[in-house]
Protein backbone atom coordinates (compact mmCIF):
# COMPACT_ATOMS: atom_id res chain seq x y z
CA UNK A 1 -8.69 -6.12 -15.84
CA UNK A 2 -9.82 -2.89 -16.97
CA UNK A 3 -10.00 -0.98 -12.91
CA UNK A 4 -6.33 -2.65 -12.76
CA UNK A 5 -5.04 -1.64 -16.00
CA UNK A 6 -6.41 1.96 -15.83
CA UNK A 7 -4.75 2.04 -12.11
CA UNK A 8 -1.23 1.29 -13.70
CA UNK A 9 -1.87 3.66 -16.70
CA UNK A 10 -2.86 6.15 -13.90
CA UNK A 11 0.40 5.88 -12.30
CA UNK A 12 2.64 5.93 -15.29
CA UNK A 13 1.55 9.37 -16.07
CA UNK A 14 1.57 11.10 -12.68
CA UNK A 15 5.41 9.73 -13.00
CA UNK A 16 5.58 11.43 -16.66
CA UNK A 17 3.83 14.34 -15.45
CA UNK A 18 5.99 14.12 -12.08
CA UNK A 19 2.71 15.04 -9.70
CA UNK A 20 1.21 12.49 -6.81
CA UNK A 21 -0.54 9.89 -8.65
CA UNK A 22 -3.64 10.95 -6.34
CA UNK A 23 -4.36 14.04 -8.42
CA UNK A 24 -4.77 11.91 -11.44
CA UNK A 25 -7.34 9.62 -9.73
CA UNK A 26 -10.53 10.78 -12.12
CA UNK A 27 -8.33 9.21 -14.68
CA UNK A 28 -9.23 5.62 -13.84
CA UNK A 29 -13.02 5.99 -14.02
CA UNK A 30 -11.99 6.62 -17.77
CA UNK A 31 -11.63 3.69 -20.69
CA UNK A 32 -8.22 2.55 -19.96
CA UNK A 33 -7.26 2.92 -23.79
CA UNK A 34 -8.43 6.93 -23.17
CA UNK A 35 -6.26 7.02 -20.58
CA UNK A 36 -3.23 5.42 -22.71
CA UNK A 37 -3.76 7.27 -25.39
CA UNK A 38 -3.52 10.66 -23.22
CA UNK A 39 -0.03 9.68 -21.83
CA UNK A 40 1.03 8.74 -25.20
CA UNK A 41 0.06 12.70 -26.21
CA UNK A 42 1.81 13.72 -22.68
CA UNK A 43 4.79 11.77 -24.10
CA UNK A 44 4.82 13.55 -27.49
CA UNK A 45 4.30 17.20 -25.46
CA UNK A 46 7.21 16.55 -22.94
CA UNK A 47 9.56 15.27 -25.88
CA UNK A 48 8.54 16.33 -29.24
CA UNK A 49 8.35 20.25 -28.34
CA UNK A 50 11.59 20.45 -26.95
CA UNK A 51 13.92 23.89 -27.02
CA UNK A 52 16.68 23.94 -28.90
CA UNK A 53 18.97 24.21 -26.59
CA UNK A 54 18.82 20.25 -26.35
CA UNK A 55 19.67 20.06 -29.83
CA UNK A 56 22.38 22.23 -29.50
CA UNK A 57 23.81 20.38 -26.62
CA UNK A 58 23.43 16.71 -28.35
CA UNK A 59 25.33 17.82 -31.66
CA UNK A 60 28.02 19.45 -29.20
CA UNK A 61 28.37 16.00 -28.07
CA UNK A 62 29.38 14.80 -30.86
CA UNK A 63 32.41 16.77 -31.34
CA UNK A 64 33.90 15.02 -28.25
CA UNK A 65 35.00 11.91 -27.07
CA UNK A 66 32.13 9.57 -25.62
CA UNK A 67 33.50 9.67 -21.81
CA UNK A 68 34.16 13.59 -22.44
CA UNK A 69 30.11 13.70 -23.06
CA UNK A 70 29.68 11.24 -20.14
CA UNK A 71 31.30 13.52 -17.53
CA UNK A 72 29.18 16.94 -18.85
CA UNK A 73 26.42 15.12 -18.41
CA UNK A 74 26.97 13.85 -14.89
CA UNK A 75 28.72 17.16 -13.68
CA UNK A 76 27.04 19.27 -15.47
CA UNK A 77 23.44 18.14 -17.14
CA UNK A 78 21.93 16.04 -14.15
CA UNK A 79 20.20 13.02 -14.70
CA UNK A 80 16.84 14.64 -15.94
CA UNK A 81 18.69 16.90 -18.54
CA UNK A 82 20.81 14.47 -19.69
CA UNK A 83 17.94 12.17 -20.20
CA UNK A 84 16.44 14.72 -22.29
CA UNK A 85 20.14 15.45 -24.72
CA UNK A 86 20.06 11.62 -25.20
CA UNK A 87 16.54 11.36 -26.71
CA UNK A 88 17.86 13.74 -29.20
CA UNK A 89 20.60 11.49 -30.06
CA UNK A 90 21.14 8.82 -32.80
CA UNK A 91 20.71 5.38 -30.48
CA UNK A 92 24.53 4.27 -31.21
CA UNK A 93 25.63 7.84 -29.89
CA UNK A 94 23.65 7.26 -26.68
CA UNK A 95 24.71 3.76 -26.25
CA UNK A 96 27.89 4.96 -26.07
CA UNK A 97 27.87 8.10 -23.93
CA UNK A 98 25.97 5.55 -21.11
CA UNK A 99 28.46 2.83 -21.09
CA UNK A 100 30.81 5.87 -19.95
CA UNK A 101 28.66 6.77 -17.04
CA UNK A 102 28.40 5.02 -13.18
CA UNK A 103 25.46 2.85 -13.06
CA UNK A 104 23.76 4.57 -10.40
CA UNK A 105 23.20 7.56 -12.61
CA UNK A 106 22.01 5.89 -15.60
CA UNK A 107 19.39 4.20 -13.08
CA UNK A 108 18.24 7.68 -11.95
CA UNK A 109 18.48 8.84 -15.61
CA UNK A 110 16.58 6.02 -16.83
CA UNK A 111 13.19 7.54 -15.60
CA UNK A 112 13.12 10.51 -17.75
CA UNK A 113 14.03 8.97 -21.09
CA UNK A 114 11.64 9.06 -23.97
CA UNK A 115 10.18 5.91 -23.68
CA UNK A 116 9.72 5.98 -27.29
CA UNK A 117 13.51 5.74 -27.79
CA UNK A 118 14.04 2.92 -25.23
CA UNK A 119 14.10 -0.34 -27.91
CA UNK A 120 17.23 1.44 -30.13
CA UNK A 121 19.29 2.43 -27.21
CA UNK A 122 19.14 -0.96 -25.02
CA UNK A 123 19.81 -2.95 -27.78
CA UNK A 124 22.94 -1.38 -28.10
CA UNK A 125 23.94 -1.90 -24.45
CA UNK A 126 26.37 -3.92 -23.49
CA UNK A 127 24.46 -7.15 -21.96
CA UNK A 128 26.54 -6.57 -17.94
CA UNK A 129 25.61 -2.91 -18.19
CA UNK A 130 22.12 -3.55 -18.68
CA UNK A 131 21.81 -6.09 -16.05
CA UNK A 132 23.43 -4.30 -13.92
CA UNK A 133 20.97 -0.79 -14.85
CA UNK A 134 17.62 -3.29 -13.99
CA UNK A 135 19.24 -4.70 -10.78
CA UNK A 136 19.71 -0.88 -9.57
CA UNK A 137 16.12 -0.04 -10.40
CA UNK A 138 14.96 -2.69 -8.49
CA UNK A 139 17.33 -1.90 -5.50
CA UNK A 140 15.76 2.21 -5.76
CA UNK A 141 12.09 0.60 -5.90
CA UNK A 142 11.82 2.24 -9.52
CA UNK A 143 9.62 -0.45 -10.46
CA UNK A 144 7.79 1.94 -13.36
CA UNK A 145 11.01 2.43 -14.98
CA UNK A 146 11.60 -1.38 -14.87
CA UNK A 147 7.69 -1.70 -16.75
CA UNK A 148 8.91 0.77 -19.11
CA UNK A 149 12.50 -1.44 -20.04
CA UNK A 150 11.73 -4.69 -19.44
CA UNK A 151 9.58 -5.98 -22.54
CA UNK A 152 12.75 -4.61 -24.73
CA UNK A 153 14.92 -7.01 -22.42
CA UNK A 154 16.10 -9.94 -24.34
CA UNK A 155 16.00 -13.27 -22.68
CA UNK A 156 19.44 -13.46 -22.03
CA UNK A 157 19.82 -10.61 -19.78
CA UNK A 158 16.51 -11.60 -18.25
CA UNK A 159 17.71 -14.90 -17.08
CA UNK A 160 20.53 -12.86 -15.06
CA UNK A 161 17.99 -10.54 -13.62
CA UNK A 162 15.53 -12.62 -12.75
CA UNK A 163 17.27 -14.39 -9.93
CA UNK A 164 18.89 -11.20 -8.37
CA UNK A 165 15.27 -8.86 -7.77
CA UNK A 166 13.11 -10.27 -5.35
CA UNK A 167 9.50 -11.16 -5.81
CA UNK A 168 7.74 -8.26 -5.01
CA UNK A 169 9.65 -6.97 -7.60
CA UNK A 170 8.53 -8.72 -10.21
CA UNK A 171 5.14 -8.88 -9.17
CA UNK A 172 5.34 -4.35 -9.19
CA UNK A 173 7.44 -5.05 -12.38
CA UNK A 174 4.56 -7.62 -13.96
CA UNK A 175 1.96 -4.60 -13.74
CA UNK A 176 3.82 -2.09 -14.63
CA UNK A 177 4.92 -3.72 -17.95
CA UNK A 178 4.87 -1.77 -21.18
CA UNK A 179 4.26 -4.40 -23.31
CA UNK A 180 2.28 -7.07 -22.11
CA UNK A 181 2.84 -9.78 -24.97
CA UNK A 182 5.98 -10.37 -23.64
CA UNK A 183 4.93 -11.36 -19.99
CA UNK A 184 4.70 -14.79 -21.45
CA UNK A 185 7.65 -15.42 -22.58
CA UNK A 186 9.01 -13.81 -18.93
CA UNK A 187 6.82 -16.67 -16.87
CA UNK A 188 8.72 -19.62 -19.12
CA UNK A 189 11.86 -17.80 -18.27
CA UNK A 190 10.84 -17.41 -15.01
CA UNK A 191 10.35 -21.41 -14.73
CA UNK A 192 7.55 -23.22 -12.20
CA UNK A 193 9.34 -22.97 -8.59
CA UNK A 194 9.80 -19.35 -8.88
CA UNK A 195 6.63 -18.49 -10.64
CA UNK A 196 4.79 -19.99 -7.59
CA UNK A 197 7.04 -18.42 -4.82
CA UNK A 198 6.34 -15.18 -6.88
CA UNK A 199 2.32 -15.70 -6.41
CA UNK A 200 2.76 -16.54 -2.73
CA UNK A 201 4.60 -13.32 -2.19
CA UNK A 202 1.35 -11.27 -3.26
CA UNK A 203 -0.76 -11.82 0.00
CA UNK A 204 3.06 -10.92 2.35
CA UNK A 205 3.76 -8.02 0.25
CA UNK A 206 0.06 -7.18 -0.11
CA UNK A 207 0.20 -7.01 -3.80
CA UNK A 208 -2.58 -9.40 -5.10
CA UNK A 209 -3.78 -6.61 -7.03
CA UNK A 210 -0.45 -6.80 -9.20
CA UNK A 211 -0.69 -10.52 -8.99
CA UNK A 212 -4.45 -10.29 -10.53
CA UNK A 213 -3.40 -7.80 -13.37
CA UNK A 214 -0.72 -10.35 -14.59
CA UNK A 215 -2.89 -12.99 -14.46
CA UNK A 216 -4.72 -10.78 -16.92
CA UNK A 217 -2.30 -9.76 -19.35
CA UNK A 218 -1.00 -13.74 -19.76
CA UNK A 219 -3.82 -16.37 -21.69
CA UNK A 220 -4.14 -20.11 -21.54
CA UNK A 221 -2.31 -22.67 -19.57
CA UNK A 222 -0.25 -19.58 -17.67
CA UNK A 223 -3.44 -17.85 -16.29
CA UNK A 224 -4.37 -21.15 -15.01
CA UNK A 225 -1.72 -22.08 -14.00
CA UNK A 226 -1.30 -18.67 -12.26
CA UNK A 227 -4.75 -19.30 -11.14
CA UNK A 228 -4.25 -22.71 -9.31
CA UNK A 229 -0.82 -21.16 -7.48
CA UNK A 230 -3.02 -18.96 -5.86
CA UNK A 231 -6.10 -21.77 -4.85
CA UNK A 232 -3.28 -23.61 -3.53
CA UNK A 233 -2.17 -20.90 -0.76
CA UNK A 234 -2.97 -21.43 2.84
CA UNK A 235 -6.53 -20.22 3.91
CA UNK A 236 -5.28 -17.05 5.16
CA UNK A 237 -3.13 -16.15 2.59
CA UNK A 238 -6.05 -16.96 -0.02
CA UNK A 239 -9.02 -15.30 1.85
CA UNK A 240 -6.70 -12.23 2.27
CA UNK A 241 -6.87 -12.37 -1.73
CA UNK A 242 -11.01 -12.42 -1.50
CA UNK A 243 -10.76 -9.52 0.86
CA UNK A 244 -8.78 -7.29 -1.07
CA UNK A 245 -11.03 -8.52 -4.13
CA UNK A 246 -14.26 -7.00 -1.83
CA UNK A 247 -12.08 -3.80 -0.34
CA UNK A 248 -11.13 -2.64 -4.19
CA UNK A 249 -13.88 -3.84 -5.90
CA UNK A 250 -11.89 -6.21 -8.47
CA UNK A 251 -14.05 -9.57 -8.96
CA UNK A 252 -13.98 -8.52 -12.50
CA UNK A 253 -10.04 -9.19 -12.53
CA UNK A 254 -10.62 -12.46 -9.77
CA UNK A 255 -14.14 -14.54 -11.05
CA UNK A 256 -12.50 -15.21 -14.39
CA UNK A 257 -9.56 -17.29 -12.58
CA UNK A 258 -11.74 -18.80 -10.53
CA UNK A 259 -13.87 -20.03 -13.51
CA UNK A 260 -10.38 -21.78 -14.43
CA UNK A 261 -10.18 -23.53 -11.19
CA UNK A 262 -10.70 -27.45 -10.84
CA UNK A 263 -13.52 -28.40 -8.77
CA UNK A 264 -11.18 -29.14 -5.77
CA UNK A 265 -9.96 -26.04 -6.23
CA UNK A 266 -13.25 -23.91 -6.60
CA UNK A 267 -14.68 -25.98 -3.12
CA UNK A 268 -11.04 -24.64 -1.37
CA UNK A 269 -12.29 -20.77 -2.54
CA UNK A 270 -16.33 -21.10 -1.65
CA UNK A 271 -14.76 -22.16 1.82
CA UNK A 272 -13.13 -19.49 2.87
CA UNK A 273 -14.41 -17.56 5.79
CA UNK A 274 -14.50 -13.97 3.68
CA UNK A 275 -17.45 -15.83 1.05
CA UNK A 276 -19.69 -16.35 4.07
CA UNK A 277 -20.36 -12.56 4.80
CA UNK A 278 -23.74 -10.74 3.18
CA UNK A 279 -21.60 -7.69 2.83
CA UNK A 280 -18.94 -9.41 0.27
CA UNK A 281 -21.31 -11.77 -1.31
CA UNK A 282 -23.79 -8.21 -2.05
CA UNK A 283 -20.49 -6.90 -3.97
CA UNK A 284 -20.29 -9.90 -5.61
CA UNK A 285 -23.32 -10.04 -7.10
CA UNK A 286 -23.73 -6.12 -8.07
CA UNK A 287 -20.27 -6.51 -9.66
CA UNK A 288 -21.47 -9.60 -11.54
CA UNK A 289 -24.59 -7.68 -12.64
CA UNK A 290 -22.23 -5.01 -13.83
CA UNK A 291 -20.20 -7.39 -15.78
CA UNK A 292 -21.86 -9.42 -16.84
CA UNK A 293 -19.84 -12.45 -15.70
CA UNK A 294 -22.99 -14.68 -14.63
CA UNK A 295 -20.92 -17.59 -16.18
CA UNK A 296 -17.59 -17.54 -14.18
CA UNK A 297 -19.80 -16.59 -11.23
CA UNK A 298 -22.33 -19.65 -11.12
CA UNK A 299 -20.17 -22.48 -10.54
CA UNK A 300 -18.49 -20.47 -7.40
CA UNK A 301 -22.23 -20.47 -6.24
CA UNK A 302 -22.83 -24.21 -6.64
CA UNK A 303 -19.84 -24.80 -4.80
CA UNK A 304 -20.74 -22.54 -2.27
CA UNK A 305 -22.20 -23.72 1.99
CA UNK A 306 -26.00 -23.82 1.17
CA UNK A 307 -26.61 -20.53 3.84
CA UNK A 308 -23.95 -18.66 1.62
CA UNK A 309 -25.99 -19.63 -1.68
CA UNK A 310 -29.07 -18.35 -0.13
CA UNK A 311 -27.47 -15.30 0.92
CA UNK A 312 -26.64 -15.11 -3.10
CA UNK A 313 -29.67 -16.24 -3.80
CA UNK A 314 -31.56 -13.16 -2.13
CA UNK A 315 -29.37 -10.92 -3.42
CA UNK A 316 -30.11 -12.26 -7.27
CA UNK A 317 -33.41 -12.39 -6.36
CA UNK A 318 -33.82 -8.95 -5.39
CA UNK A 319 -32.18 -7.51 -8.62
CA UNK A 320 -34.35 -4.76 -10.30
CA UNK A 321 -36.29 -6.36 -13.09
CA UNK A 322 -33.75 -5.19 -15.88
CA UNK A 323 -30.96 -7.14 -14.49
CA UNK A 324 -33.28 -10.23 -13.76
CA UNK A 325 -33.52 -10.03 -17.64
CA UNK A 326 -30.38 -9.65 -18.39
CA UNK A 327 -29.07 -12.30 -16.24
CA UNK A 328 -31.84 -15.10 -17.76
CA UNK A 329 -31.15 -14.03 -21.59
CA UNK A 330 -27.58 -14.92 -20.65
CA UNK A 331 -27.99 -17.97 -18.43
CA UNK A 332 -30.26 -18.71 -21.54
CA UNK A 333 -27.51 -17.62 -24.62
CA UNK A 334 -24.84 -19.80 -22.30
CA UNK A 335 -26.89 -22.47 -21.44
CA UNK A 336 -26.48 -22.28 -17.82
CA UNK A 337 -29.85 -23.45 -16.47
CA UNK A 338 -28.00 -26.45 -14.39
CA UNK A 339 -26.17 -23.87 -12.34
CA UNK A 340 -29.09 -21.14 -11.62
CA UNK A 341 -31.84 -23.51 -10.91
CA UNK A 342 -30.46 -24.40 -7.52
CA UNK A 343 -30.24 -20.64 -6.83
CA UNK A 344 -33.15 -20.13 -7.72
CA UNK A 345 -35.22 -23.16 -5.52
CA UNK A 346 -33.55 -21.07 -2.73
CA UNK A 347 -35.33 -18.20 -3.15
CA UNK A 348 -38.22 -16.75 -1.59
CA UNK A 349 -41.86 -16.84 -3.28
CA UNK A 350 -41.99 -13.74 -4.75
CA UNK A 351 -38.67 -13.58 -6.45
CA UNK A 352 -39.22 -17.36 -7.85
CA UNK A 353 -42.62 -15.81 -9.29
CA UNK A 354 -40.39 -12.94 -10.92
CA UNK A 355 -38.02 -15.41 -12.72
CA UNK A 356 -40.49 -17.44 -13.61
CA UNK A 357 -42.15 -14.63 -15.51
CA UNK A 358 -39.23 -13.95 -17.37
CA UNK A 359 -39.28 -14.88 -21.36
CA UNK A 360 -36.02 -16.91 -21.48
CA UNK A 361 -37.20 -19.24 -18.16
CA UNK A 362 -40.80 -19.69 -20.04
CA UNK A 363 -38.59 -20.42 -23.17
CA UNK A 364 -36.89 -22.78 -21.30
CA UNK A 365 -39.68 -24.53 -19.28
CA UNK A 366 -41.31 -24.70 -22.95
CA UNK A 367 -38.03 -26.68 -23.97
């Protein structure tokens, strides 16, 4: 989760800083909460330090009528400025200048409001106005604004969005979200039917990766759940899911869904044409090693045609002696010996000899 997470915290602050998300790409080979933690300080730069001509402009606001203040600020401020004038307002004042203005400027606005000031303001919305602001968004494709609104949503209005944005919306939406912990509640509101057309849109509109970084942010019976709506995809549709898994480098975000999986399930995955390459199965195991996810890995392996296993099996095999270590102490700490042994009988001599040197197999054998 942490390559996916850092990629959306990437792209929320090239939209802050308003600069091409590619010269912020050295942010996501930084800890994701560094990275969240410098767009929070952007935040406070952009909106705490402002001149005082935006103060003097939000108390002249006050002296006039709410749909006077509307029309300066469509005629006269611009989206972006009047943006600004609001986050210096008291929430009720900007609740009511917005309800003055067309929808398709508050949309545009919406983008450059202190995100800090979001919660008071919406809640004072009427309920059509707001719907009406997050079906816009999705129309324009703004799906970072809608991450930056939608956890302060209540469920009411979200049971009249839901059904007019399309899929790939909510999927963009879904990993763009500001606050995570409410994802949840947006899947039961969601219901079944259009939870799983949502996951079958990710291979169509090529977003697995935002399909994957949902999966992350939800726990329990929804990431399995999530989890088995994607087994259940055709074989194209699902091996298009293991290739952009190899192309990006995510198994970290995919092999703990997989350990999820029923065994029907995991035998449908270990099929699929993409698991039978050396290439992928390589970048499986170095990603494993770099992990550490030995445990959701293995029973993918078992399930695995015997010549892809031995491909895996090489691979393991020829791991420098440092990883062979670390990979026995936690077969060893997890008590996984049932799954590695068969990996292990397919090796060649010399790498059988190295494992069987190791302290936590001659621990084991001992047992």
């Amino acid at each position: 989760m942490d390559k996916l997470r850092a990629r959306a915290e990437t792209l929320k602050t090239a939209r802050l800083l308003d600069i091409e998300p590619d010269t912020l790409a050295f942010l996501q080979a930084l800890p994701v909460e560094d990275v969240r933690r410098f767009r929070a300080l952007c935040v406070a730069a952009l909106h705490d330090r402002a001149p005082d001509m935006l103060d003097r402009i939000a108390s002249a606001t006050k002296l006039v009528p709410a749909g006077v203040a509307a029309a300066i600020s469509q005629k006269a401020l611009g989206p972006r400025l009047a943006a600004a004038v609001a986050g210096r307002l008291e929430p009720a004042r900007a609740a009511d200048i917005i309800e003055k203005l067309p929808v398709s400027f508050i949309a545009e606005s919406c983008g450059h409001l202190d995100p800090r000031r979001i919660q008071g303001t919406v809640d004072r919305l009427d309920e059509n106005l707001v719907v009406r602001i997050a079906v816009t968004l999705a129309e324009r494709g703004d799906h970072l604004t809608m991450g930056r609104f939608v956890g302060h949503l209540p469920d009411s209005a979200l049971r009249r969005i839901l059904p007019q944005v399309d899929d790939a919306a909510v999927l963009r939406t879904g990993f763009a979200i500001e606050e995570p912990e409410r994802l949840g509640q947006i899947i039961e509101l969601m219901g079944p039917d259009r939870l799983a057309s949502v996951i079958g849109s990710a291979s169509e509109a090529g977003l697995w990766p935002e399909a994957l970084a949902v999966a992350g942010m939800v726990t329990g019976e929804q990431r399995g759940r999530i989890a088995s709506l994607a087994a259940a995809q055709p074989e194209d549709r699902l091996d298009s899911l293991v290739v952009t898994v190899a192309e990006q480098d995510l198994w970290e975000s995919l092999l703990p869904l997989v350990a999820l999986l029923g065994e029907e399930e995991r035998r449908a995955v270990a099929a699929l044409p993409s698991l039978r390459g050396a290439g992928v199965l390589g970048g499986v195991v170095r990603a494993v090693v770099a992990t550490g996810l030995w445990a959701e890995f293995l029973p993918l392996v078992g399930a695995l045609p015997e010549e892809s296993r031995k491909v895996v099996a090489d691979a393991a095999g020829a791991l420098p002696a440092s990883d062979l270590d670390v990979l026995a102490l936690e077969v060893d700490k997890r008590d996984l010996w049932e799954l590695v042994m068969p990996l292990v009988e397919l090796m060649d001599d010399e790498a059988k000899t190295r494992i069987f040197e190791l302290p936590a197999f001659q621990r084991q054998a001992g047992e």
